[in-house]
N, C-alpha and C. Protein backbone atom coordinates (compact mmCIF):
# COMPACT_ATOMS: atom_id res chain seq x y z
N UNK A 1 87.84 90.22 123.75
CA UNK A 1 87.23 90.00 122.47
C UNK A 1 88.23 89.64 121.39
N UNK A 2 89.47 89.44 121.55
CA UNK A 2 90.34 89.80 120.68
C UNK A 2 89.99 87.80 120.35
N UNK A 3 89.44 88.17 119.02
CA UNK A 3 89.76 86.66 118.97
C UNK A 3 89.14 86.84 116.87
N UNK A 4 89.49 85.68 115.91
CA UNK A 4 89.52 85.82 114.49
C UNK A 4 88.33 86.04 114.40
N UNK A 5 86.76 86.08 114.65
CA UNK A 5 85.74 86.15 114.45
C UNK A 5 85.85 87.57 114.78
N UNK A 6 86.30 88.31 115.72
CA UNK A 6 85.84 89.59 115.59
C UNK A 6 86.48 90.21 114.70
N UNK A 7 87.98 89.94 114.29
CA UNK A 7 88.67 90.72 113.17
C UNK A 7 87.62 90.60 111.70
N UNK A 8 87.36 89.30 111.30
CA UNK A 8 86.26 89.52 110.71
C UNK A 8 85.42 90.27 110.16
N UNK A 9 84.32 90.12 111.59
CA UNK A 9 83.65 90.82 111.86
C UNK A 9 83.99 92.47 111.44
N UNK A 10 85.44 92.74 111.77
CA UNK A 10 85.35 94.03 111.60
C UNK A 10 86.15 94.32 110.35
N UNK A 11 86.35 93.40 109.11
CA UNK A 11 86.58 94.05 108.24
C UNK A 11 85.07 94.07 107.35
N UNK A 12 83.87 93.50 107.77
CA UNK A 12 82.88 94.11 107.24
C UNK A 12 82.59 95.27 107.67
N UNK A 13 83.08 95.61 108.74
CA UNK A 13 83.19 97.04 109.17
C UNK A 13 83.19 98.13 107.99
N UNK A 14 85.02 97.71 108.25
CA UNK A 14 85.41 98.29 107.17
C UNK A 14 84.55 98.77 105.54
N UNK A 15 84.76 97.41 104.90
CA UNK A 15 83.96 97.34 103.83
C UNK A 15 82.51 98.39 103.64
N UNK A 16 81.80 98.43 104.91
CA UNK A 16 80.89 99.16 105.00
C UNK A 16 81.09 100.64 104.94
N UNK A 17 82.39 100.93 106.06
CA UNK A 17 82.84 102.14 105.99
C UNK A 17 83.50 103.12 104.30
N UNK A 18 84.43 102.11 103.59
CA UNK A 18 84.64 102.21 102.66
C UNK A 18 83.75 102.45 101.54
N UNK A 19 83.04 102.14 101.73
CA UNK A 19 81.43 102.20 100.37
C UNK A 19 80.97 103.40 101.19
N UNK A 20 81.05 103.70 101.95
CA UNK A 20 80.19 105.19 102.60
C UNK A 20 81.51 106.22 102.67
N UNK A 21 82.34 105.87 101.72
CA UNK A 21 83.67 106.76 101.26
C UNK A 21 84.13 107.75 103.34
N UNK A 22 83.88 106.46 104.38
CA UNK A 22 84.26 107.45 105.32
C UNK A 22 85.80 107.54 105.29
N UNK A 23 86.40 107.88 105.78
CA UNK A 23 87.93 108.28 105.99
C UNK A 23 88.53 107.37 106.79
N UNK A 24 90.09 106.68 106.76
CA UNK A 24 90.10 105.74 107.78
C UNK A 24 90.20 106.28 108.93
N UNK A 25 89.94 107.38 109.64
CA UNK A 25 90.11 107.70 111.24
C UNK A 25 88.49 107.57 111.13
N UNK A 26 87.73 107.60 110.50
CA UNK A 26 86.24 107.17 111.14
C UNK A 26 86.05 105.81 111.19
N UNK A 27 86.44 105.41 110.31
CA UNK A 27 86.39 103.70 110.06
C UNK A 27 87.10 103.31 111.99
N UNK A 28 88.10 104.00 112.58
CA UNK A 28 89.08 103.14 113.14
C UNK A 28 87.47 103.76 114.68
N UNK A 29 87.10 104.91 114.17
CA UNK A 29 86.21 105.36 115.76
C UNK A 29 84.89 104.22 115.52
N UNK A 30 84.19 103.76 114.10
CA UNK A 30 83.39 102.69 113.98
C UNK A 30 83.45 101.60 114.78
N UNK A 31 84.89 101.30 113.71
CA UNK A 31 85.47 99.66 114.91
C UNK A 31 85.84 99.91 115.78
N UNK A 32 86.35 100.93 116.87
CA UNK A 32 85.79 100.72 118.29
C UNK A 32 84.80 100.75 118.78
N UNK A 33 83.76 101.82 118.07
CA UNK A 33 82.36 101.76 118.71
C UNK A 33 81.60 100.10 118.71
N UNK A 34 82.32 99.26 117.65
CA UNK A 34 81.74 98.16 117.35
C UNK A 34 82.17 97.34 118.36
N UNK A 35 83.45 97.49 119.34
CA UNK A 35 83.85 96.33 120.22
C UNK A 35 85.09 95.96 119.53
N UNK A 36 85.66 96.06 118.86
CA UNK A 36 87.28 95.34 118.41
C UNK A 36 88.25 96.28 119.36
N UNK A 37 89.32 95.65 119.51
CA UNK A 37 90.07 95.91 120.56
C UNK A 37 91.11 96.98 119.49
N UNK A 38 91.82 97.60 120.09
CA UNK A 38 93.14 98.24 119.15
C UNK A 38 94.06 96.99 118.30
N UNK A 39 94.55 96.21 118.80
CA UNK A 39 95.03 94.89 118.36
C UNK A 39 94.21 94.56 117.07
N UNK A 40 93.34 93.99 117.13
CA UNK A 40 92.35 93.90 116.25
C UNK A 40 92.17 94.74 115.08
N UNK A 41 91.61 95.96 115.59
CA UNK A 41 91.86 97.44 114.81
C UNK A 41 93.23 97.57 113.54
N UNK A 42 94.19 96.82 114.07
CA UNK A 42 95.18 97.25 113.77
C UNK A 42 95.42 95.87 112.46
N UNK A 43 95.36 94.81 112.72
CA UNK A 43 94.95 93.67 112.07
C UNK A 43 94.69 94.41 110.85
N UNK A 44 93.25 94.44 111.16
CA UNK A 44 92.51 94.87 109.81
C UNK A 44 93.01 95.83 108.81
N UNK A 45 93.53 96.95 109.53
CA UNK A 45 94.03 98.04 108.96
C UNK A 45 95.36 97.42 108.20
N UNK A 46 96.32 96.84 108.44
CA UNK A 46 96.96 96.58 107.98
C UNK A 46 97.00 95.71 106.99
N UNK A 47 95.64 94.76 106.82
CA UNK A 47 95.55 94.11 105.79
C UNK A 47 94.81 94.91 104.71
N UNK A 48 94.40 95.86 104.90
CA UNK A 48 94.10 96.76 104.36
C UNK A 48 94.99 97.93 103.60
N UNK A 49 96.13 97.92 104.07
CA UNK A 49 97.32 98.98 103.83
C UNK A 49 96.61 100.31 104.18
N UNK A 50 95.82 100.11 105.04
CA UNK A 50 95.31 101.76 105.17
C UNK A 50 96.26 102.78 105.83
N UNK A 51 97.12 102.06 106.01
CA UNK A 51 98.48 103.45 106.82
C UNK A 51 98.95 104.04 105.19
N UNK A 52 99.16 103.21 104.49
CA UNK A 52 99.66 104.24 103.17
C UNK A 52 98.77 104.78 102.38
N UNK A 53 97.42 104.15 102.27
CA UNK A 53 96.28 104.89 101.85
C UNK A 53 96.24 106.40 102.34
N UNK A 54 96.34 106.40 103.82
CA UNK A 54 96.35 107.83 104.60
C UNK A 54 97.49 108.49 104.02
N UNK A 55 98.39 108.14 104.32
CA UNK A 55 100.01 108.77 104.41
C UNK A 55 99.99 109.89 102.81
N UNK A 56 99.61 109.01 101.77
CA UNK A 56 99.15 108.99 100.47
C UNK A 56 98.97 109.97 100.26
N UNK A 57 97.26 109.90 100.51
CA UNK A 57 96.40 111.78 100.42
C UNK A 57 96.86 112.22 101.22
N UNK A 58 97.54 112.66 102.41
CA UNK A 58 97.41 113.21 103.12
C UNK A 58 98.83 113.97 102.51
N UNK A 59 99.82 113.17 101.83
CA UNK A 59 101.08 113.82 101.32
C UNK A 59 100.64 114.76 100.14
N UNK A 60 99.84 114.20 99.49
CA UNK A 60 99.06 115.01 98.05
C UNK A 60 97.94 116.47 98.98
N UNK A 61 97.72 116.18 100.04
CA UNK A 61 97.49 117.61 100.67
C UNK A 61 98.41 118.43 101.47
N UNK A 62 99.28 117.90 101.14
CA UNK A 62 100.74 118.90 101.41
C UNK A 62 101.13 118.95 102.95
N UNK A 63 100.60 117.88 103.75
CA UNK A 63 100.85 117.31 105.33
C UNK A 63 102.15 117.17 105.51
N UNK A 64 102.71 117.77 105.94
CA UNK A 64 104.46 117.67 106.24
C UNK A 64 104.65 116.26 107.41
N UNK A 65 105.57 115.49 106.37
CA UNK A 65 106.18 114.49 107.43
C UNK A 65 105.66 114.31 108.46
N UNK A 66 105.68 115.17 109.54
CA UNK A 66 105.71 115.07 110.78
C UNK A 66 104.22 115.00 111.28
N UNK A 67 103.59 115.56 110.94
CA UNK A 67 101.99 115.88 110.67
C UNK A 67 101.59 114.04 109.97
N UNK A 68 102.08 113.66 109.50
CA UNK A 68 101.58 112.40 108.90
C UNK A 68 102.24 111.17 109.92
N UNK A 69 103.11 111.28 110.71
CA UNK A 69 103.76 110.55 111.70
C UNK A 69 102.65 110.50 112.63
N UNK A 70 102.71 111.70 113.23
CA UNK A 70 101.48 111.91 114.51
C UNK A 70 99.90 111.49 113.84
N UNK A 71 99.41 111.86 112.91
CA UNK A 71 98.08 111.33 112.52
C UNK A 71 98.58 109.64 112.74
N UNK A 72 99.11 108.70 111.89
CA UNK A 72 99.07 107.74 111.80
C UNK A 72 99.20 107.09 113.08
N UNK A 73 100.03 107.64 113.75
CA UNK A 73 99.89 106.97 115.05
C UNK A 73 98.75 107.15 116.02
N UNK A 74 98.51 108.46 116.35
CA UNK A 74 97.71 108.85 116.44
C UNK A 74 95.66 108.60 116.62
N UNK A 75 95.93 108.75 115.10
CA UNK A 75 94.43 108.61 114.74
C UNK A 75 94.42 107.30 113.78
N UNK A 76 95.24 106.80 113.42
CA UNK A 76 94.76 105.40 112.89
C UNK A 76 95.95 104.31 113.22
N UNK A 77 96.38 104.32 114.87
CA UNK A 77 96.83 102.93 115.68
C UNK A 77 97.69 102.33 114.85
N UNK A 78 98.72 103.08 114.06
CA UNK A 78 100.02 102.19 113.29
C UNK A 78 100.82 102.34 114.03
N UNK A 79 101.83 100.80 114.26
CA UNK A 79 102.92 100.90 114.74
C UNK A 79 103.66 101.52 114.23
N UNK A 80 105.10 101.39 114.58
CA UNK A 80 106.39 102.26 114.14
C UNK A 80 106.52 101.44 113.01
N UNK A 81 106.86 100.41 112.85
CA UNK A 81 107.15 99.70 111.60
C UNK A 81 106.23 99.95 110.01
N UNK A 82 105.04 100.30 110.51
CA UNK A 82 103.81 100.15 109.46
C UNK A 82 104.07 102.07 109.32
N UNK A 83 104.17 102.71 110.10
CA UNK A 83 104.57 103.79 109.47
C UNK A 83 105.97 104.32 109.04
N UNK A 84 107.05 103.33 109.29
CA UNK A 84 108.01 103.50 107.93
C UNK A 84 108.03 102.72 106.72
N UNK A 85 106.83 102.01 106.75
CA UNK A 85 106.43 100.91 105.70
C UNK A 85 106.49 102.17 104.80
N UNK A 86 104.47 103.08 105.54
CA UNK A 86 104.04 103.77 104.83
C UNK A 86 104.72 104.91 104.19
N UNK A 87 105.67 105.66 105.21
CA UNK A 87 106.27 106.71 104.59
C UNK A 87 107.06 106.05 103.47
N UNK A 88 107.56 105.41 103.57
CA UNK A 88 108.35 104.97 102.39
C UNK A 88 107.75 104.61 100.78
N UNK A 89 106.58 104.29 100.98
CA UNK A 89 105.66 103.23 99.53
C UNK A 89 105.19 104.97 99.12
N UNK A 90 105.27 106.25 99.77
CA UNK A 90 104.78 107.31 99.67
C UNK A 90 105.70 108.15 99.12
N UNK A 91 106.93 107.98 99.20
CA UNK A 91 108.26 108.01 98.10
C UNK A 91 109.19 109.08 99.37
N UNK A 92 109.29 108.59 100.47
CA UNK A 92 110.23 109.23 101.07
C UNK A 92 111.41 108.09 101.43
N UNK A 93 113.00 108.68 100.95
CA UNK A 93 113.54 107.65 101.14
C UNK A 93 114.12 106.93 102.20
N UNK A 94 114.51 106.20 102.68
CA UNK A 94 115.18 104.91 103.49
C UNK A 94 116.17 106.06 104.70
N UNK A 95 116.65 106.80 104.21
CA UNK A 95 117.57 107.16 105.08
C UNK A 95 116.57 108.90 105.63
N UNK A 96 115.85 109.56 104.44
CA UNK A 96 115.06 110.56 105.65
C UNK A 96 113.80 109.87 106.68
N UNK A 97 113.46 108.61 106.39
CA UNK A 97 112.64 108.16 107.01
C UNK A 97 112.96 107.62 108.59
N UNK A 98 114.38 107.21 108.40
CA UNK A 98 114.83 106.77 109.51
C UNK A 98 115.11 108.50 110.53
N UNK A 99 115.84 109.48 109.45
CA UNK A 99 115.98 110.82 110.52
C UNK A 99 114.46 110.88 110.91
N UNK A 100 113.17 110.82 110.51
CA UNK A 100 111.88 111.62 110.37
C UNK A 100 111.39 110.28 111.71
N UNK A 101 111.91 109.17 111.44
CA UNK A 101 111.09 108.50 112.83
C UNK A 101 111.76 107.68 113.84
N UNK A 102 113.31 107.56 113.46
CA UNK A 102 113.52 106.64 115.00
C UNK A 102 113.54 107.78 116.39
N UNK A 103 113.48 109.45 115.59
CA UNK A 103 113.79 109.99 117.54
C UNK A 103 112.44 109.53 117.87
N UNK A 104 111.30 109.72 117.45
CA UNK A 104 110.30 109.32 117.61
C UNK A 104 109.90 108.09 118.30
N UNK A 105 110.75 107.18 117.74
CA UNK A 105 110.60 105.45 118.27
C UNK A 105 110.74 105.22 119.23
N UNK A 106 109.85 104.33 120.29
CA UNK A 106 110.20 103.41 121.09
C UNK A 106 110.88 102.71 120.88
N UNK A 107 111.86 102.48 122.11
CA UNK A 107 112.89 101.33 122.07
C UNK A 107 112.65 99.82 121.69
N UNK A 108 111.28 99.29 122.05
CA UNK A 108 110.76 98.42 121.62
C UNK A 108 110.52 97.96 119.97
N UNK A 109 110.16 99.24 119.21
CA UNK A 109 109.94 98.79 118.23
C UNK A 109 110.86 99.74 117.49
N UNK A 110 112.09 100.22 117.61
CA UNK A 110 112.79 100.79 116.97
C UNK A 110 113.16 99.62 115.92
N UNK A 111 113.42 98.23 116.13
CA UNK A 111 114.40 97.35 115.61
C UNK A 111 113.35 97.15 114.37
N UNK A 112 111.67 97.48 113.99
CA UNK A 112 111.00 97.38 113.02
C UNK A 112 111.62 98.71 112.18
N UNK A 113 111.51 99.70 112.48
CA UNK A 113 111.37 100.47 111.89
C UNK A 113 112.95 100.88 110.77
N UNK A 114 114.13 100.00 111.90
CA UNK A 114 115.44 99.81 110.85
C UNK A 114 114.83 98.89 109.88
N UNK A 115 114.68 97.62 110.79
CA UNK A 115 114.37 96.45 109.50
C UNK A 115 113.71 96.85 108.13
N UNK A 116 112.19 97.75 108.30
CA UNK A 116 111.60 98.95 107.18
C UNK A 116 112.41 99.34 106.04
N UNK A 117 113.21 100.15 106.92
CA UNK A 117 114.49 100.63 105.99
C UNK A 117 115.67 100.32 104.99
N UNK A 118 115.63 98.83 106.00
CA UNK A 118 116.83 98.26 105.19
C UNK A 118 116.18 97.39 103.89
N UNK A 119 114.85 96.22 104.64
CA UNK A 119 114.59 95.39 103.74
C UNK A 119 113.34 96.08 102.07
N UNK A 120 112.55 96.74 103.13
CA UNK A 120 110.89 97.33 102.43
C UNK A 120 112.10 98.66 100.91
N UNK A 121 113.11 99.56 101.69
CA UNK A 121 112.99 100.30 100.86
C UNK A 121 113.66 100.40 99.63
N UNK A 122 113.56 100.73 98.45
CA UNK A 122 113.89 100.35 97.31
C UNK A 122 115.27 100.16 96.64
N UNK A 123 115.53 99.36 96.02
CA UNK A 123 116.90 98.83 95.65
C UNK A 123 118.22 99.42 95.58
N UNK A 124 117.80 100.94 94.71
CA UNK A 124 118.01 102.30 93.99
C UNK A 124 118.68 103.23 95.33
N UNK A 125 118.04 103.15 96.46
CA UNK A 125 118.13 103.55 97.88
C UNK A 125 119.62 104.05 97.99
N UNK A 126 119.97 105.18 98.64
CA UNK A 126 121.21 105.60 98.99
C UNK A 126 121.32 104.90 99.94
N UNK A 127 121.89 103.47 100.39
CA UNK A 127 121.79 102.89 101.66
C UNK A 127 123.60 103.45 102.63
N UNK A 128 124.48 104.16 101.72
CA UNK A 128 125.51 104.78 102.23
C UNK A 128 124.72 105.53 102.94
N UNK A 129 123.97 106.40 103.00
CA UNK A 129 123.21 107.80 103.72
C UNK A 129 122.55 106.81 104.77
N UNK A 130 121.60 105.48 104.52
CA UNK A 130 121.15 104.82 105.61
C UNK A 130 122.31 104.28 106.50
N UNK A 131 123.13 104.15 105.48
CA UNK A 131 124.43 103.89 107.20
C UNK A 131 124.61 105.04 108.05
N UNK A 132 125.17 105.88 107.07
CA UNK A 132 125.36 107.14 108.43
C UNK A 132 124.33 107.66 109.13
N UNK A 133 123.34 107.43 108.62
CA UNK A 133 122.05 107.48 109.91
C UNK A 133 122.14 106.40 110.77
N UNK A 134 122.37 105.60 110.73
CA UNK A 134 122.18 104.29 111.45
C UNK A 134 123.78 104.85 112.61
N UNK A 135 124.27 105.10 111.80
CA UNK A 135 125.71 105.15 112.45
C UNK A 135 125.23 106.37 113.76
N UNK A 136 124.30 107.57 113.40
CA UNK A 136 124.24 108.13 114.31
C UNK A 136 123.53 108.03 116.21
N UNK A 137 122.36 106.35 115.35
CA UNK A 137 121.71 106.29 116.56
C UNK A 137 122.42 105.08 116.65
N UNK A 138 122.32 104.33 116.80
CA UNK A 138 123.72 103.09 117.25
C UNK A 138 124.80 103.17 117.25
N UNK A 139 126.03 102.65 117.61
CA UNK A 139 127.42 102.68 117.98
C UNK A 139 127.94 102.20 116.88
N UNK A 140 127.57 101.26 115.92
CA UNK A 140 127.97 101.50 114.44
C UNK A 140 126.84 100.54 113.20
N UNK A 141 127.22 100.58 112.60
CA UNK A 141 125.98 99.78 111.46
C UNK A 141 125.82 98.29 111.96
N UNK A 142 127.47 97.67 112.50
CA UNK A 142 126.76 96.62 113.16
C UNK A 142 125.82 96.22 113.78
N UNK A 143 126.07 96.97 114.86
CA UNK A 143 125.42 96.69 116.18
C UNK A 143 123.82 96.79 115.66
N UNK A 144 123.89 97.94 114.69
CA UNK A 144 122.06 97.99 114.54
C UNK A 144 121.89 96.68 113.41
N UNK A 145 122.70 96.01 112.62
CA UNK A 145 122.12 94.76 111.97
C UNK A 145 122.06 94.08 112.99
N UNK A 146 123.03 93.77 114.50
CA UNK A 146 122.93 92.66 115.40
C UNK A 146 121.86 92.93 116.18
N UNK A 147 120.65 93.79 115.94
CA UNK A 147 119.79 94.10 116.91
C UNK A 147 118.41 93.54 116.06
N UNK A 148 118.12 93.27 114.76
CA UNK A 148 117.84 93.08 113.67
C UNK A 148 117.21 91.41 113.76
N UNK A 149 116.13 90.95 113.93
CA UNK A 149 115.73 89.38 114.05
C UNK A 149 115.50 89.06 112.14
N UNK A 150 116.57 88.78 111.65
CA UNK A 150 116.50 88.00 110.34
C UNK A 150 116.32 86.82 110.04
N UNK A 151 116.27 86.43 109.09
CA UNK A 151 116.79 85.17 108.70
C UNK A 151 118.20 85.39 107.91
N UNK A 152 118.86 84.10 107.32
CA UNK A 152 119.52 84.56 106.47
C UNK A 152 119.93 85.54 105.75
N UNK A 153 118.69 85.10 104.35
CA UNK A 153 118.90 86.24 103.28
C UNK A 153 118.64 87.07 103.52
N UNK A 154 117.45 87.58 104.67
CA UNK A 154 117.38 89.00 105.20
C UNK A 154 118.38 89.40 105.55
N UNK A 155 119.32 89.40 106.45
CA UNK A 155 120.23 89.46 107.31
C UNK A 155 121.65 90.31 105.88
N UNK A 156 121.86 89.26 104.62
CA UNK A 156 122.73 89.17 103.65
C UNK A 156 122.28 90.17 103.03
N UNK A 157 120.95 90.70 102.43
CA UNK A 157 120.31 91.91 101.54
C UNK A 157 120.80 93.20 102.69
N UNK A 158 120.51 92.91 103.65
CA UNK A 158 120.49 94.15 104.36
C UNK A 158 122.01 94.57 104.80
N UNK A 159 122.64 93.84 105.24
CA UNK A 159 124.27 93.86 105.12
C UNK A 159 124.84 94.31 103.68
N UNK A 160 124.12 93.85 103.19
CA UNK A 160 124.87 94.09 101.00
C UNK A 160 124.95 95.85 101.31
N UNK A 161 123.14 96.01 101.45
CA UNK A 161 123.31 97.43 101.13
C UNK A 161 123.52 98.55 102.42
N UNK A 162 124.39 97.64 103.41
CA UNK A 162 125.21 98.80 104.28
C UNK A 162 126.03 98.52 104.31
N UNK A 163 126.71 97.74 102.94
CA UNK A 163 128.18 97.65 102.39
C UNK A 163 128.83 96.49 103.23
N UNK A 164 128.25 95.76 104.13
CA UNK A 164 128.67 95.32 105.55
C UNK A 164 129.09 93.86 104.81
N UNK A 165 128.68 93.00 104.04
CA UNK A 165 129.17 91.55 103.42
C UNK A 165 130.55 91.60 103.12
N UNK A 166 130.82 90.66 103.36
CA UNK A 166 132.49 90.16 102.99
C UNK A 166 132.37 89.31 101.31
């Protein structure tokens, strides 16, 4: 089913769910009951920002980190990347986000959840503290920018603030 008519399709889902103030883990059991695939599911949600919508209240109900890691993955199908998006827009910074989710990470999508860190989190960012995290799960800050699919100026912002530019 995975095809643009059903994503669609299922952000009237949504929309529907939203006006009936349900929560997004009902919204996500809707659109499966409706036929959208997780893929799909995940589409929507993300055009939606509903991983930080959750992350959000769920921080204003006093959900510890870890508790908001496992829900999001969990119960509303965010990758690793979309939940260091979220922890972060939720005001946790660049370098506890990386301790709070790469043990967590798959190897696969660990390389989102640096990229998160380096590019998404805010200017202001202790990115010295994001090196020595970085330094602890890679062999040094390089190696985790050379693991890193940039472009350019991505590549140059994110090097700036792990001091790494010449």
């Amino acid at each position: 089913m995975s095809d643009p008519g059903w994503v669609s399709y299922g952000r009237g889902v949504v929309e529907d769910g939203l006006a009936n103030l349900d929560g997004w883990a009902d919204i996500v059991v809707d659109l499966r009951a409706e036929g959208l695939e997780d893929g799909e599911i995940t589409l929507v949600l993300r055009e939606q920002q509903a991983w930080t919508a959750e992350a959000r209240e769920w921080k204003q109900h006093g959900f510890p980190y870890d508790e908001i890691i496992t829900r999001l993955r969990d119960e509303l199908l965010a990758e690793w990347g979309d939940v260091a998006h979220a922890l972060m827009e939720v005001g946790l910074p660049p370098a506890d986000m990386l301790r709070a989710v790469l043990p967590l990470t798959e190897e696969s999508e660990l390389v989102l959840v640096v990229q998160a860190a380096l590019l998404d989190g805010p200017e202001d960012a202790d990115y010295q503290e994001v090196r020595g995290v970085l330094g602890f799960f890679f062999r040094s800050e390089e190696e985790a920018l050379g693991v890193l699919d940039l472009d350019g100026v991505q590549r140059e912002i994110a090097a700036q603030r792990l001091g790494l530019s010449r």
